[in-house]
PDB file of N, CA and C in Angstrom:
ATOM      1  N   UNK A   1     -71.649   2.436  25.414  1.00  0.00           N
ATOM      2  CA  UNK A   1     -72.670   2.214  24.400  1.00  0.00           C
ATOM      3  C   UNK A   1     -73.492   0.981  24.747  1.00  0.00           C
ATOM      4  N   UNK A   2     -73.036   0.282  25.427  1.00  0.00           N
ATOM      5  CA  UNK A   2     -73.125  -1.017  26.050  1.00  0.00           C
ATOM      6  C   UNK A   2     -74.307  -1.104  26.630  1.00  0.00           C
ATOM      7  N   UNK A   3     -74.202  -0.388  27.322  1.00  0.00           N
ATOM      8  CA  UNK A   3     -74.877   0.131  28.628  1.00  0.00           C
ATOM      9  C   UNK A   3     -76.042   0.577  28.495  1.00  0.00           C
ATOM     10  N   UNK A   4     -75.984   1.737  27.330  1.00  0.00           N
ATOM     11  CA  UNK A   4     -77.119   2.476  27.016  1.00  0.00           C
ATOM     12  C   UNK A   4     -78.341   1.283  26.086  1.00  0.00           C
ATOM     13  N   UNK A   5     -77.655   0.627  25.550  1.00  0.00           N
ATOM     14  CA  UNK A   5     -78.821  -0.448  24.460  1.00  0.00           C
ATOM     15  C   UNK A   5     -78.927  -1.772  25.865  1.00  0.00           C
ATOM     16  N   UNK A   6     -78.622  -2.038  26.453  1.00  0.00           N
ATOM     17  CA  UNK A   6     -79.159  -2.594  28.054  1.00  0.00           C
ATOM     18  C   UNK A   6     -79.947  -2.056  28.649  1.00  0.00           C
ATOM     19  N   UNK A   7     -79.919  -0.552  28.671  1.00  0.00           N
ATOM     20  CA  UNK A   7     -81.335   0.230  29.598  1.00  0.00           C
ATOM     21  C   UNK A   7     -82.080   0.438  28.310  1.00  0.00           C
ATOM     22  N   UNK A   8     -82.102   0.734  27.573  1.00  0.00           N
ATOM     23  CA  UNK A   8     -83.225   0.826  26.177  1.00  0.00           C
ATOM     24  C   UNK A   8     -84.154  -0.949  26.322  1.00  0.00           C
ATOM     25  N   UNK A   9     -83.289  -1.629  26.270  1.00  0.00           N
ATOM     26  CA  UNK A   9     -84.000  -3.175  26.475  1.00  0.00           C
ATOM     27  C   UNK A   9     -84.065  -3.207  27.330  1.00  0.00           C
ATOM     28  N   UNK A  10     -84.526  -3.009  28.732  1.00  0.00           N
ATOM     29  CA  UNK A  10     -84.788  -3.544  30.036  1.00  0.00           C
ATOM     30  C   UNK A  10     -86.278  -2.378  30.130  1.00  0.00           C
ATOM     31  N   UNK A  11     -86.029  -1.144  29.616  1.00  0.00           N
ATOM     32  CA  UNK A  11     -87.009  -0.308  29.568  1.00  0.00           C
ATOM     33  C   UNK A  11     -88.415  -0.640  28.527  1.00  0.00           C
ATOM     34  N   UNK A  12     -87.998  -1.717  27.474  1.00  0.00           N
ATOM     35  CA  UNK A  12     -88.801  -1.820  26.161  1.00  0.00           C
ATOM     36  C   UNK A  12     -89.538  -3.418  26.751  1.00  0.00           C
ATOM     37  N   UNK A  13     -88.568  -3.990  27.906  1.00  0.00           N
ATOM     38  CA  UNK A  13     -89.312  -5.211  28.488  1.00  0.00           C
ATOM     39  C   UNK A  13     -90.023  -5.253  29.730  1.00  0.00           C
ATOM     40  N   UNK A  14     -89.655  -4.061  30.345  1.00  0.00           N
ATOM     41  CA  UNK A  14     -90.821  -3.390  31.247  1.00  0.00           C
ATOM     42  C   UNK A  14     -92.034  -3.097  30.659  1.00  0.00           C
ATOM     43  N   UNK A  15     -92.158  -2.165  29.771  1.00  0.00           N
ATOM     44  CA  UNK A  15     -93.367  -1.390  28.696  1.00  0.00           C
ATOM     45  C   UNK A  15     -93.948  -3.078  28.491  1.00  0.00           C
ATOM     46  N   UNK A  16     -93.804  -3.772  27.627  1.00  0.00           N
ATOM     47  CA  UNK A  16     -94.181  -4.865  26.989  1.00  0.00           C
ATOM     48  C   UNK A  16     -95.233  -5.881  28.459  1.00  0.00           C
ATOM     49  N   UNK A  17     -94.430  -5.625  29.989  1.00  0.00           N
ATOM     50  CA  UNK A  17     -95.092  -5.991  30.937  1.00  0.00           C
ATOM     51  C   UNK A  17     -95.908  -5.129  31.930  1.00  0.00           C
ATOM     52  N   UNK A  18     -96.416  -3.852  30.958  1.00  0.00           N
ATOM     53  CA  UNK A  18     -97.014  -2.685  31.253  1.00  0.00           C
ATOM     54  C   UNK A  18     -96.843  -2.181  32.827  1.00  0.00           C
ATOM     55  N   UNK A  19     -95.659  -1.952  33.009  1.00  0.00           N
ATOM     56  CA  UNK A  19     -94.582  -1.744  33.847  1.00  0.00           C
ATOM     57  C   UNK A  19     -94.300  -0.105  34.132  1.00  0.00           C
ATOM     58  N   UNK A  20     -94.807   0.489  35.306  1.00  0.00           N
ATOM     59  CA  UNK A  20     -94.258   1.955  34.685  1.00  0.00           C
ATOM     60  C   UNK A  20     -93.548   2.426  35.902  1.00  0.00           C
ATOM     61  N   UNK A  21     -92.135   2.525  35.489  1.00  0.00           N
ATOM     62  CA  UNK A  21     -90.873   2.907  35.857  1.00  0.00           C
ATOM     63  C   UNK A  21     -91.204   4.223  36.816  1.00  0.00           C
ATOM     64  N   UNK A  22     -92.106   5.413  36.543  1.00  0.00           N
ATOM     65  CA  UNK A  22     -92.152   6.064  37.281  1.00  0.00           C
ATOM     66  C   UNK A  22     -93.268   6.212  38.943  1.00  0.00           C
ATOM     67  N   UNK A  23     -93.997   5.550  38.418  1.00  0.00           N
ATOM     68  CA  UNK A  23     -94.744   5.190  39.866  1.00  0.00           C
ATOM     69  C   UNK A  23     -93.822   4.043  40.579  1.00  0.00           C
ATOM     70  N   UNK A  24     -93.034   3.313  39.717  1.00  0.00           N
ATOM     71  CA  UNK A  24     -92.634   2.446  40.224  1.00  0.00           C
ATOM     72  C   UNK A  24     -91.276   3.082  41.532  1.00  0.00           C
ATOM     73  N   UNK A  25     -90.584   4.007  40.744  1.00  0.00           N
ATOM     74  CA  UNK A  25     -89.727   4.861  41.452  1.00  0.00           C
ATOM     75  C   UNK A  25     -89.999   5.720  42.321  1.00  0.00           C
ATOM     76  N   UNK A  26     -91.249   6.195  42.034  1.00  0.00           N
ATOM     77  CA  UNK A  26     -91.720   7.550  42.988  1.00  0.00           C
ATOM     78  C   UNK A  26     -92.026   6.492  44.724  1.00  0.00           C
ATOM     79  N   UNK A  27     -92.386   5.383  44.426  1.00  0.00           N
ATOM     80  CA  UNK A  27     -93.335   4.506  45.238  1.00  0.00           C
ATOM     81  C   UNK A  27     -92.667   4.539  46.653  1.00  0.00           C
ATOM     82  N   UNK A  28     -93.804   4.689  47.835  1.00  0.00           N
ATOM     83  CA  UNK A  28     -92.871   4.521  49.113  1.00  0.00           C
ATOM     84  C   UNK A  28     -91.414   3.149  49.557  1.00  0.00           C
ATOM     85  N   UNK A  29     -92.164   2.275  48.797  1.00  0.00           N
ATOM     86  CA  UNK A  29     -91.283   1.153  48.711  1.00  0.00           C
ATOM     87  C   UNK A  29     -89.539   1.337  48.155  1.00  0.00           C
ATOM     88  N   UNK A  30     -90.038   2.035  47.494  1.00  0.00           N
ATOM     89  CA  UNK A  30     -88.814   2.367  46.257  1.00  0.00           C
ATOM     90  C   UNK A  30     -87.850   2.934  46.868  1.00  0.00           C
ATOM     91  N   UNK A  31     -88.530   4.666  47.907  1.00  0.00           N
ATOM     92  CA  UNK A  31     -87.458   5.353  48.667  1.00  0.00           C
ATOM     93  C   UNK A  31     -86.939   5.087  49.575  1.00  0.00           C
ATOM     94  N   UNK A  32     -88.117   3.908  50.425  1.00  0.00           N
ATOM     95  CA  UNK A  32     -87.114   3.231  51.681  1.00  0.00           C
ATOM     96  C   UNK A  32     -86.150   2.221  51.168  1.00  0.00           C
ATOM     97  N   UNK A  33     -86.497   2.144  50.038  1.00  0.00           N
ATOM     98  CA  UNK A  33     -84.968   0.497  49.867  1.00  0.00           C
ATOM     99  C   UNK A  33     -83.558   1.298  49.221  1.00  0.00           C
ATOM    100  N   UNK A  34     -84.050   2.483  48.428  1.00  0.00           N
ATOM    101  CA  UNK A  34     -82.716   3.657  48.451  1.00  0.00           C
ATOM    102  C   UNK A  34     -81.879   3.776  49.392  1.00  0.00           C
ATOM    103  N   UNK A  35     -82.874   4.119  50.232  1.00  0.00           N
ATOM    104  CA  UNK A  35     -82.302   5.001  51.800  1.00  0.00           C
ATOM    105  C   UNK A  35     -81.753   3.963  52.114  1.00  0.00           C
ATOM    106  N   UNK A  36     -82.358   2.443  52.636  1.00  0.00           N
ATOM    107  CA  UNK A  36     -81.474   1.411  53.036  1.00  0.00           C
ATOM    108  C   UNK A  36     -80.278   1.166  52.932  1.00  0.00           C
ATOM    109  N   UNK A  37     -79.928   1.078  50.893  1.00  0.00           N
ATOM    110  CA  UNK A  37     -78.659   0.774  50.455  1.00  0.00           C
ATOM    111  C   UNK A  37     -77.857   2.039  50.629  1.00  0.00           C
ATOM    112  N   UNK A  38     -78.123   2.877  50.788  1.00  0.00           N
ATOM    113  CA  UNK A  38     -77.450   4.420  51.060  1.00  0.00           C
ATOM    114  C   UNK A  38     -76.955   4.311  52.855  1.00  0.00           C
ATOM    115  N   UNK A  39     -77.716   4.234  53.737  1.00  0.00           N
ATOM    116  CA  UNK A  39     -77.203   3.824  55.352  1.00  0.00           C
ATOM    117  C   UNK A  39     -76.307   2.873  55.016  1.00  0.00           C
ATOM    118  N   UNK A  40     -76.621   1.583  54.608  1.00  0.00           N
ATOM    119  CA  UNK A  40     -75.976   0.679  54.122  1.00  0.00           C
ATOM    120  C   UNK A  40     -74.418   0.563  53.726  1.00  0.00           C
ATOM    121  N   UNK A  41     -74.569   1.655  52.773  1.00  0.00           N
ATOM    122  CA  UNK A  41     -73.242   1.785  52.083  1.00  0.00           C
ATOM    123  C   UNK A  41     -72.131   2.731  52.422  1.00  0.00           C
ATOM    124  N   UNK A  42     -73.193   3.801  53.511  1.00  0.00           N
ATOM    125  CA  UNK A  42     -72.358   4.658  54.344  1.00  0.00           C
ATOM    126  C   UNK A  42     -71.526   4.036  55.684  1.00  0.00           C
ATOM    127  N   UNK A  43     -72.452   2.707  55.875  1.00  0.00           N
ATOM    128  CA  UNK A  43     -71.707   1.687  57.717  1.00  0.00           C
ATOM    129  C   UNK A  43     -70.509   1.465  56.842  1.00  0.00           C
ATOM    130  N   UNK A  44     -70.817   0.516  56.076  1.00  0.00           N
ATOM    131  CA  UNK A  44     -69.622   0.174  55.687  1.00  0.00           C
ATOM    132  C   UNK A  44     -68.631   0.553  55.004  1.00  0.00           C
ATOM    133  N   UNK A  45     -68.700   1.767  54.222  1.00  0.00           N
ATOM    134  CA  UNK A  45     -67.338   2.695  54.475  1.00  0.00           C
ATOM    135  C   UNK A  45     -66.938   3.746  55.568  1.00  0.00           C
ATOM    136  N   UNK A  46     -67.883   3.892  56.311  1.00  0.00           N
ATOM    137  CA  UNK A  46     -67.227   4.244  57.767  1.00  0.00           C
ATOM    138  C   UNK A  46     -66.522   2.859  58.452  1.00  0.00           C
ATOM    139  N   UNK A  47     -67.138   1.901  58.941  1.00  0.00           N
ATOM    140  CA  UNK A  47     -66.826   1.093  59.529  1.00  0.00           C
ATOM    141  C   UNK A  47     -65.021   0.136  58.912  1.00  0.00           C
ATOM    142  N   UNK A  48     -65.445  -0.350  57.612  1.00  0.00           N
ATOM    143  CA  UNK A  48     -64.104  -0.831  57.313  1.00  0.00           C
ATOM    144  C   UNK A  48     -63.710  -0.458  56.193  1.00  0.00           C
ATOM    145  N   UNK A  49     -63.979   0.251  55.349  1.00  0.00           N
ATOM    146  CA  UNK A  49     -62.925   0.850  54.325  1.00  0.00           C
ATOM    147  C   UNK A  49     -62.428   2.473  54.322  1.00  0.00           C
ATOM    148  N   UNK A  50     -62.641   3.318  55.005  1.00  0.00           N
ATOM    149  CA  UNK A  50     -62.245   4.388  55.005  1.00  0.00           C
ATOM    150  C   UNK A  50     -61.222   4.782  55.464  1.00  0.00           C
ATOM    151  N   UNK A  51     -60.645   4.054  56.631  1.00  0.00           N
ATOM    152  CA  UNK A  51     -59.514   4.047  57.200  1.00  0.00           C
ATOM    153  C   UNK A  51     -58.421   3.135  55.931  1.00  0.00           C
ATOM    154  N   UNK A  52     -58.542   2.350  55.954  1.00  0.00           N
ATOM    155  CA  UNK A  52     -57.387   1.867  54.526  1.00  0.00           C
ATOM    156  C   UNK A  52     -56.759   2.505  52.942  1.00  0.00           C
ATOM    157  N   UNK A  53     -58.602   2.990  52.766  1.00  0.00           N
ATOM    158  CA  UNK A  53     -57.953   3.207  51.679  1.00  0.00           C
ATOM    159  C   UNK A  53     -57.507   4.749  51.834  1.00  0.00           C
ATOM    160  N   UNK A  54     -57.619   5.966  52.990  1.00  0.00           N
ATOM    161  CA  UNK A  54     -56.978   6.986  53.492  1.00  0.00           C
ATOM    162  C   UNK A  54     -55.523   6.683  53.531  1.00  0.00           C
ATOM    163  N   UNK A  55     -55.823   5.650  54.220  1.00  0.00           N
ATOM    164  CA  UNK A  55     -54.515   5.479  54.570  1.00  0.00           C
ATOM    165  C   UNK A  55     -53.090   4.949  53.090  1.00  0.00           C
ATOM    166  N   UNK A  56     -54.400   4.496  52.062  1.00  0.00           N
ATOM    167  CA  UNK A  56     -53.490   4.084  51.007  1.00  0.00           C
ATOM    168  C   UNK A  56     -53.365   5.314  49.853  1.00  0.00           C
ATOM    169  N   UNK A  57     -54.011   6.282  49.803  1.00  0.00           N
ATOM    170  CA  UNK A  57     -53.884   7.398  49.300  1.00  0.00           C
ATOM    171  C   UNK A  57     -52.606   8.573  49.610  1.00  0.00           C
ATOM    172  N   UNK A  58     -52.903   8.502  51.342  1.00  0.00           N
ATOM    173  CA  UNK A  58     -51.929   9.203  51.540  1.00  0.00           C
ATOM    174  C   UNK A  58     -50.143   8.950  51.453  1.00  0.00           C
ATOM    175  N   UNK A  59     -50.328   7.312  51.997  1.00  0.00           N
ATOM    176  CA  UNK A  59     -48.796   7.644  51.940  1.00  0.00           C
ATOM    177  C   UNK A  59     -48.263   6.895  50.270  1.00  0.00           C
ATOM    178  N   UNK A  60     -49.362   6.207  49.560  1.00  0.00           N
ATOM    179  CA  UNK A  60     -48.943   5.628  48.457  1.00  0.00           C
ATOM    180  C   UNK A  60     -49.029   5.801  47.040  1.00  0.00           C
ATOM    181  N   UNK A  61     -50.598   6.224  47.254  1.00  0.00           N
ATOM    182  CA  UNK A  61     -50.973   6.913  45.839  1.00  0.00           C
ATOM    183  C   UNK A  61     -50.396   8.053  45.515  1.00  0.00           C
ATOM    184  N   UNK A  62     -51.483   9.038  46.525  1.00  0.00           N
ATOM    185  CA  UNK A  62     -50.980  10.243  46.387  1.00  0.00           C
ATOM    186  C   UNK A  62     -49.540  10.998  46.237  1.00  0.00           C
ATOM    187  N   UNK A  63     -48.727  10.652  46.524  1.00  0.00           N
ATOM    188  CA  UNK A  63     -46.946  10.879  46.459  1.00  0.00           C
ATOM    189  C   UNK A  63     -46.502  10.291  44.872  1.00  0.00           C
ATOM    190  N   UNK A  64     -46.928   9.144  45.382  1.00  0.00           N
ATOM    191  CA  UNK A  64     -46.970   8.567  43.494  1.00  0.00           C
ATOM    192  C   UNK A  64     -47.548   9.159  42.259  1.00  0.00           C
ATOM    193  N   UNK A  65     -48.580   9.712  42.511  1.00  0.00           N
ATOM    194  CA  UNK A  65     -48.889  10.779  41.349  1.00  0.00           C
ATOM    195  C   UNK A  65     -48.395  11.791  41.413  1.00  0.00           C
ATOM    196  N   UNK A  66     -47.925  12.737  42.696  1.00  0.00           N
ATOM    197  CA  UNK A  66     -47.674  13.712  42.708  1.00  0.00           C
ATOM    198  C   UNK A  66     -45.600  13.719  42.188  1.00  0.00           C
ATOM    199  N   UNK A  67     -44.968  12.722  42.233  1.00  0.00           N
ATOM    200  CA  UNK A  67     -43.598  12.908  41.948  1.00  0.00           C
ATOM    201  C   UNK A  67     -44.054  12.351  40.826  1.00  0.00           C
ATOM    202  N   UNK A  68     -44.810  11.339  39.919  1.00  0.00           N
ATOM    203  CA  UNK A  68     -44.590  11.404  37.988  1.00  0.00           C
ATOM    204  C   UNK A  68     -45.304  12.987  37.639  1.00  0.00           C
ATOM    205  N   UNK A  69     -46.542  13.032  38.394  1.00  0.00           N
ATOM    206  CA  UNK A  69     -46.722  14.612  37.467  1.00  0.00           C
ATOM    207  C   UNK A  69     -45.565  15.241  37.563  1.00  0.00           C
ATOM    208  N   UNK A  70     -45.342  15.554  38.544  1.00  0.00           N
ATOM    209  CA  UNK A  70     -44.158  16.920  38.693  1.00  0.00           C
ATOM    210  C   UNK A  70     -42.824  16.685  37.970  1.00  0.00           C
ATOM    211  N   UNK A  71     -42.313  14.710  37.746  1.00  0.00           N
ATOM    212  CA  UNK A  71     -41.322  15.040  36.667  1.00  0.00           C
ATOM    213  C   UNK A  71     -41.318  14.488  35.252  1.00  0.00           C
ATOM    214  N   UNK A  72     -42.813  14.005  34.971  1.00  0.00           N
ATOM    215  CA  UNK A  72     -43.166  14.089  33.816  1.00  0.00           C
ATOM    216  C   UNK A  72     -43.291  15.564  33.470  1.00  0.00           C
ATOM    217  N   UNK A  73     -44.161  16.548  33.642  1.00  0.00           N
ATOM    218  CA  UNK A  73     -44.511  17.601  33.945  1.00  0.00           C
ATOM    219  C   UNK A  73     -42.856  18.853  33.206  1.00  0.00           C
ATOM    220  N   UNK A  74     -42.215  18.331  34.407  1.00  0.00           N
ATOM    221  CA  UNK A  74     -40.947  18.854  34.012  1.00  0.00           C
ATOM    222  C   UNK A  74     -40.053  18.544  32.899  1.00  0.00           C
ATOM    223  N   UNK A  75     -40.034  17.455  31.939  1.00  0.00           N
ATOM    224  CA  UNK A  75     -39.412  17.278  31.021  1.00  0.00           C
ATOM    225  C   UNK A  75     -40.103  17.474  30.197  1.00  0.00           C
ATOM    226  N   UNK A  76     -41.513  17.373  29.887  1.00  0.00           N
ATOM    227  CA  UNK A  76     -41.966  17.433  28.936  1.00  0.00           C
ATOM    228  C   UNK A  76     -41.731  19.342  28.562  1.00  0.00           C
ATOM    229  N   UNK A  77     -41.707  20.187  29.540  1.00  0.00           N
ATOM    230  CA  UNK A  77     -41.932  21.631  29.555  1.00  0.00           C
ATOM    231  C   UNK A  77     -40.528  22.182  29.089  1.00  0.00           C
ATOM    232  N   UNK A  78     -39.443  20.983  29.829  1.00  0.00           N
ATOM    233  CA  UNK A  78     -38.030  21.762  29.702  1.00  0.00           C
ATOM    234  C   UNK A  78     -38.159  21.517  28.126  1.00  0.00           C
ATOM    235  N   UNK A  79     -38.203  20.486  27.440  1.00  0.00           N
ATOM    236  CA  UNK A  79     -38.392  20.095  26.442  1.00  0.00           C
ATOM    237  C   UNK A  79     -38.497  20.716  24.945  1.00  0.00           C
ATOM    238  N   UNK A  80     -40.078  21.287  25.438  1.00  0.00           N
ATOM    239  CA  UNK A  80     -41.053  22.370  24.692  1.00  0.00           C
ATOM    240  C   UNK A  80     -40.142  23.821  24.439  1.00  0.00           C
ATOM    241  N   UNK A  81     -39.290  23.959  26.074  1.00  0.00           N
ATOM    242  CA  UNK A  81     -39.000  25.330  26.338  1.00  0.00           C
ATOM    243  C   UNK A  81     -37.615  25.256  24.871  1.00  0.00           C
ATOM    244  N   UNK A  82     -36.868  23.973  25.046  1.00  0.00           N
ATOM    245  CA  UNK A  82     -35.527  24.203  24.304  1.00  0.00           C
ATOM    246  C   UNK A  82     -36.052  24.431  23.265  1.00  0.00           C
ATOM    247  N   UNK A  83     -36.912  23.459  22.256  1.00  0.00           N
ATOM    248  CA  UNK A  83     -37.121  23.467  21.052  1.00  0.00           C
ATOM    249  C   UNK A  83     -37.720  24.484  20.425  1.00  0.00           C
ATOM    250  N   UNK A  84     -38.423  25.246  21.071  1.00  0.00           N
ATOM    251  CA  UNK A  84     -39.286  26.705  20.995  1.00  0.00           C
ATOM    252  C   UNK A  84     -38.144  27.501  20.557  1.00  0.00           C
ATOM    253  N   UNK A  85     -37.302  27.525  21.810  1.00  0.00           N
ATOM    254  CA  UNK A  85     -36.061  28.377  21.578  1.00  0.00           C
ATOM    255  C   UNK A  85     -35.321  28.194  20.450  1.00  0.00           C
ATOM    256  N   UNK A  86     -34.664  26.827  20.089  1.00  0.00           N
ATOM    257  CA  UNK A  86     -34.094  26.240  18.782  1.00  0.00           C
ATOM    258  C   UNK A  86     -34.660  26.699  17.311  1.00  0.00           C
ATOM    259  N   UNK A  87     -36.131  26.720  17.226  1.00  0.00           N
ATOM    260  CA  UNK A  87     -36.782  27.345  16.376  1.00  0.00           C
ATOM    261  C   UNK A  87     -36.301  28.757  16.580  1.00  0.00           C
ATOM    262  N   UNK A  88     -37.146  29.435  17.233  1.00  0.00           N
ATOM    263  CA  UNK A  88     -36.702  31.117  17.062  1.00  0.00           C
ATOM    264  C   UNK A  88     -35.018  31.646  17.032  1.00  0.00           C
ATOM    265  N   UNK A  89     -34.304  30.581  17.399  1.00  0.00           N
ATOM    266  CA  UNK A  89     -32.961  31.186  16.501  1.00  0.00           C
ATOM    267  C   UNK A  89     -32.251  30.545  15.397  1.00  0.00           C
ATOM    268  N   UNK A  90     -33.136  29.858  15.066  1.00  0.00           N
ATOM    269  CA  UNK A  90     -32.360  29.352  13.660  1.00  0.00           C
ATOM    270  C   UNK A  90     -31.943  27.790  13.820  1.00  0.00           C
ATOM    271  N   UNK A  91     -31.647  27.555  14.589  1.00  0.00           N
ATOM    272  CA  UNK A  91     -30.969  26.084  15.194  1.00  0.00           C
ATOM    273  C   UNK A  91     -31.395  24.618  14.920  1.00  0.00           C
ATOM    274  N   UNK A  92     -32.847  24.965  14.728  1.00  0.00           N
ATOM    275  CA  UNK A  92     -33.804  23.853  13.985  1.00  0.00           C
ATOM    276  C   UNK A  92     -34.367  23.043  15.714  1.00  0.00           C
ATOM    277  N   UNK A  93     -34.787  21.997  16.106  1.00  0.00           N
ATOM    278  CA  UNK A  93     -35.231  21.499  17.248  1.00  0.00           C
ATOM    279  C   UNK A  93     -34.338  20.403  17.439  1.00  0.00           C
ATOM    280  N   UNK A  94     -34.280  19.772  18.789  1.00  0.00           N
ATOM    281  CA  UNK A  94     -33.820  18.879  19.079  1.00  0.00           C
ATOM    282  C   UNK A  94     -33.790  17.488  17.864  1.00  0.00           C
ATOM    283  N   UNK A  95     -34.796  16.992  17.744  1.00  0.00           N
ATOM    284  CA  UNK A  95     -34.763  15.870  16.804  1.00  0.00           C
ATOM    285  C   UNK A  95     -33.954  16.586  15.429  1.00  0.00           C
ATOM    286  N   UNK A  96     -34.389  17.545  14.862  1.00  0.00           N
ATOM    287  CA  UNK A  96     -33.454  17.865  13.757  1.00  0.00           C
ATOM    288  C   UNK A  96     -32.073  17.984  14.300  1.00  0.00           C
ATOM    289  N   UNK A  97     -31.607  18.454  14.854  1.00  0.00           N
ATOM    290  CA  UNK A  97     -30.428  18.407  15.371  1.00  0.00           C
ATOM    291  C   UNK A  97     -29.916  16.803  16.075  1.00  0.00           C
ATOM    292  N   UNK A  98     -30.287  16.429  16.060  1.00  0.00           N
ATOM    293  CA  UNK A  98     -29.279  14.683  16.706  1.00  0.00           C
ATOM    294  C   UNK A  98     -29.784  13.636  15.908  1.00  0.00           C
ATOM    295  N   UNK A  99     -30.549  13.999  14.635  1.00  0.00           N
ATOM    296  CA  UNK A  99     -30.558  12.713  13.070  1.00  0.00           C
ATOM    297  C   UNK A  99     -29.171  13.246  12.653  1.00  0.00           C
ATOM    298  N   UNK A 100     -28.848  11.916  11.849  1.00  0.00           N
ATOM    299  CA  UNK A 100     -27.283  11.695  11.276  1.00  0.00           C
ATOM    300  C   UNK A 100     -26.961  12.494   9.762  1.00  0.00           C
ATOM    301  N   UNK A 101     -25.928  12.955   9.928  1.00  0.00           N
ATOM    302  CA  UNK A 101     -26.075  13.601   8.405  1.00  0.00           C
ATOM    303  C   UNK A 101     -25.725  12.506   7.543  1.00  0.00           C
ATOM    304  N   UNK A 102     -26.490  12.651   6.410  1.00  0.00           N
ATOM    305  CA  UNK A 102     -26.356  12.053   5.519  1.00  0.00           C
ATOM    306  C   UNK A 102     -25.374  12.507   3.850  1.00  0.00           C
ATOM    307  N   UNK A 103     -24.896  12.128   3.661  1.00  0.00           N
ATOM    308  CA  UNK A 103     -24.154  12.708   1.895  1.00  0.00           C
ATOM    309  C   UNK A 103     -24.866  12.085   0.774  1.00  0.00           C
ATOM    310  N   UNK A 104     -25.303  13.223  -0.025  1.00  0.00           N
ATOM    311  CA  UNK A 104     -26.484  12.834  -0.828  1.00  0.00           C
ATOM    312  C   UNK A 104     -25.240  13.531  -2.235  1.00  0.00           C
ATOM    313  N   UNK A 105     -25.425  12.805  -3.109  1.00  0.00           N
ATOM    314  CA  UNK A 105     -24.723  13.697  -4.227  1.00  0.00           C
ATOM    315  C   UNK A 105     -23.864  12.184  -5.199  1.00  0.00           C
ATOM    316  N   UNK A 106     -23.082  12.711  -6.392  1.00  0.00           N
ATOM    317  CA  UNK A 106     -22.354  11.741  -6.832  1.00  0.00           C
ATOM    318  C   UNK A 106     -21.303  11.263  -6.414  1.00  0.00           C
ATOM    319  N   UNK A 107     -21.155   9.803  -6.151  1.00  0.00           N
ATOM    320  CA  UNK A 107     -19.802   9.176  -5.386  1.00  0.00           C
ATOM    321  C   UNK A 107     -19.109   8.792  -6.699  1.00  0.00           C
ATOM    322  N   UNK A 108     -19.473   8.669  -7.265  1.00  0.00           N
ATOM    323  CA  UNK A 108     -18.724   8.144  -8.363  1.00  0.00           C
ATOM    324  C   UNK A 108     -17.237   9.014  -9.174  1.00  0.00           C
ATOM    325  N   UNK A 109     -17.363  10.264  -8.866  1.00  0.00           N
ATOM    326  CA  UNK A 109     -16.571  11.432  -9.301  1.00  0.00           C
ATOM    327  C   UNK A 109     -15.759  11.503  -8.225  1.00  0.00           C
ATOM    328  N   UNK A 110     -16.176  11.035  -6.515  1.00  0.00           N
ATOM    329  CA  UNK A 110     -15.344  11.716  -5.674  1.00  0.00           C
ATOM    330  C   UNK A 110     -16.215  13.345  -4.649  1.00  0.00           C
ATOM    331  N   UNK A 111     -16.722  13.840  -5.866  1.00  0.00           N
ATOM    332  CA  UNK A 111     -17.591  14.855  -4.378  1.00  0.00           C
ATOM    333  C   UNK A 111     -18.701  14.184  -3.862  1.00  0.00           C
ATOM    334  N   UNK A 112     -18.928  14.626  -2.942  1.00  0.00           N
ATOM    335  CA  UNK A 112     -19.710  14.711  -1.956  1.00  0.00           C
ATOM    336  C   UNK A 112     -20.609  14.771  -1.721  1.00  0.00           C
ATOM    337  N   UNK A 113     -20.962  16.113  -2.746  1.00  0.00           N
ATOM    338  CA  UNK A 113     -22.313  16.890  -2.820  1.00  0.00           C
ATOM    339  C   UNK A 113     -22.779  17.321  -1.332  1.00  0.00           C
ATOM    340  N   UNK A 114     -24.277  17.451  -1.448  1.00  0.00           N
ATOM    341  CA  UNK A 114     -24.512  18.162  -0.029  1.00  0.00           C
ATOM    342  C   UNK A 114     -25.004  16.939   0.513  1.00  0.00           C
ATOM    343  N   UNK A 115     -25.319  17.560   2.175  1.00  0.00           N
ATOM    344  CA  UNK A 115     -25.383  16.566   3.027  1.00  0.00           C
ATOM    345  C   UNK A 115     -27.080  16.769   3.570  1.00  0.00           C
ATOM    346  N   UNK A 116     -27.801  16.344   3.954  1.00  0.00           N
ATOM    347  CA  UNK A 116     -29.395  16.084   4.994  1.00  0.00           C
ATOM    348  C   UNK A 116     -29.265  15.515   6.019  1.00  0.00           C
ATOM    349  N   UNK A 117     -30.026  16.520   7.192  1.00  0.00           N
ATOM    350  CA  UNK A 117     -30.544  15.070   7.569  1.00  0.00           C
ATOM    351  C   UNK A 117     -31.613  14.588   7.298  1.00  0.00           C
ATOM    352  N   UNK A 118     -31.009  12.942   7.983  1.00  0.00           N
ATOM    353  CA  UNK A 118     -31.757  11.896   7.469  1.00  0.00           C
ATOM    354  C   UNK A 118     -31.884  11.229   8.883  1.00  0.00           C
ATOM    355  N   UNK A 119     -33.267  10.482   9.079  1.00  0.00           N
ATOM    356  CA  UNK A 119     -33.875   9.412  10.144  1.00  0.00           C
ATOM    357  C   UNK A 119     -32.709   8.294  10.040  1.00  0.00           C
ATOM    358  N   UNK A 120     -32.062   7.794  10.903  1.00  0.00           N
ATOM    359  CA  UNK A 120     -31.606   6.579  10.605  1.00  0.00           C
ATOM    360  C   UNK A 120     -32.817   5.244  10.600  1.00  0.00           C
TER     361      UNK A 120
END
């Protein structure tokens, strides 16, 4: 949002210095200093960063994302798969099943009454 009310004001203080952005862009000047920073920016990631950070993708990043996806990935699914199942037979899901039962009823008599669970 930042960003956008920065080019709205840089565009409204151009206008004000009757400034026009599109001759200014179209202009031969304009496309050779593109092209410049474009050669420019191509030497020097051929020349010294392409080899490093290849090299830091392959054996560091890349493996690193690829073993949390695959066992994030996997628990979250085994997960989904039990509790799905737990539902369709009656069983209730994991979290309902491993909260503590609770005894809800009169102590004062001695029963019990029934039990919930309950969040500890």
């Amino acid at each position: 949002m930042g960003i956008l009310v920065f080019a709205v004001a840089v565009v409204l203080v151009l206008n004000l210095f009757h400034v026009s952005l599109r001759s200014t862009l179209e202009g031969p000047e304009a496309k050779e200093n593109v092209s410049y920073i474009a050669q420019t920016g191509q030497s020097i990631w051929e020349r010294y960063l392409k080899e490093p950070v290849n090299d830091f993708w392959q054996n560091y990043a890349k493996p690193a994302i690829g073993f949390l996806y695959s066992e994030t990935a996997e628990i979250f699914w085994n997960a989904l798969k039990d509790n799905i199942k737990g539902m369709m037979s009656g069983n209730g899901t994991g979290f309902e099943n491993l909260a503590p039962m609770v005894p809800i009823g009169n102590f004062n008599n001695g029963s019990q009454g029934n039990t919930i669970n309950a969040p500890q």
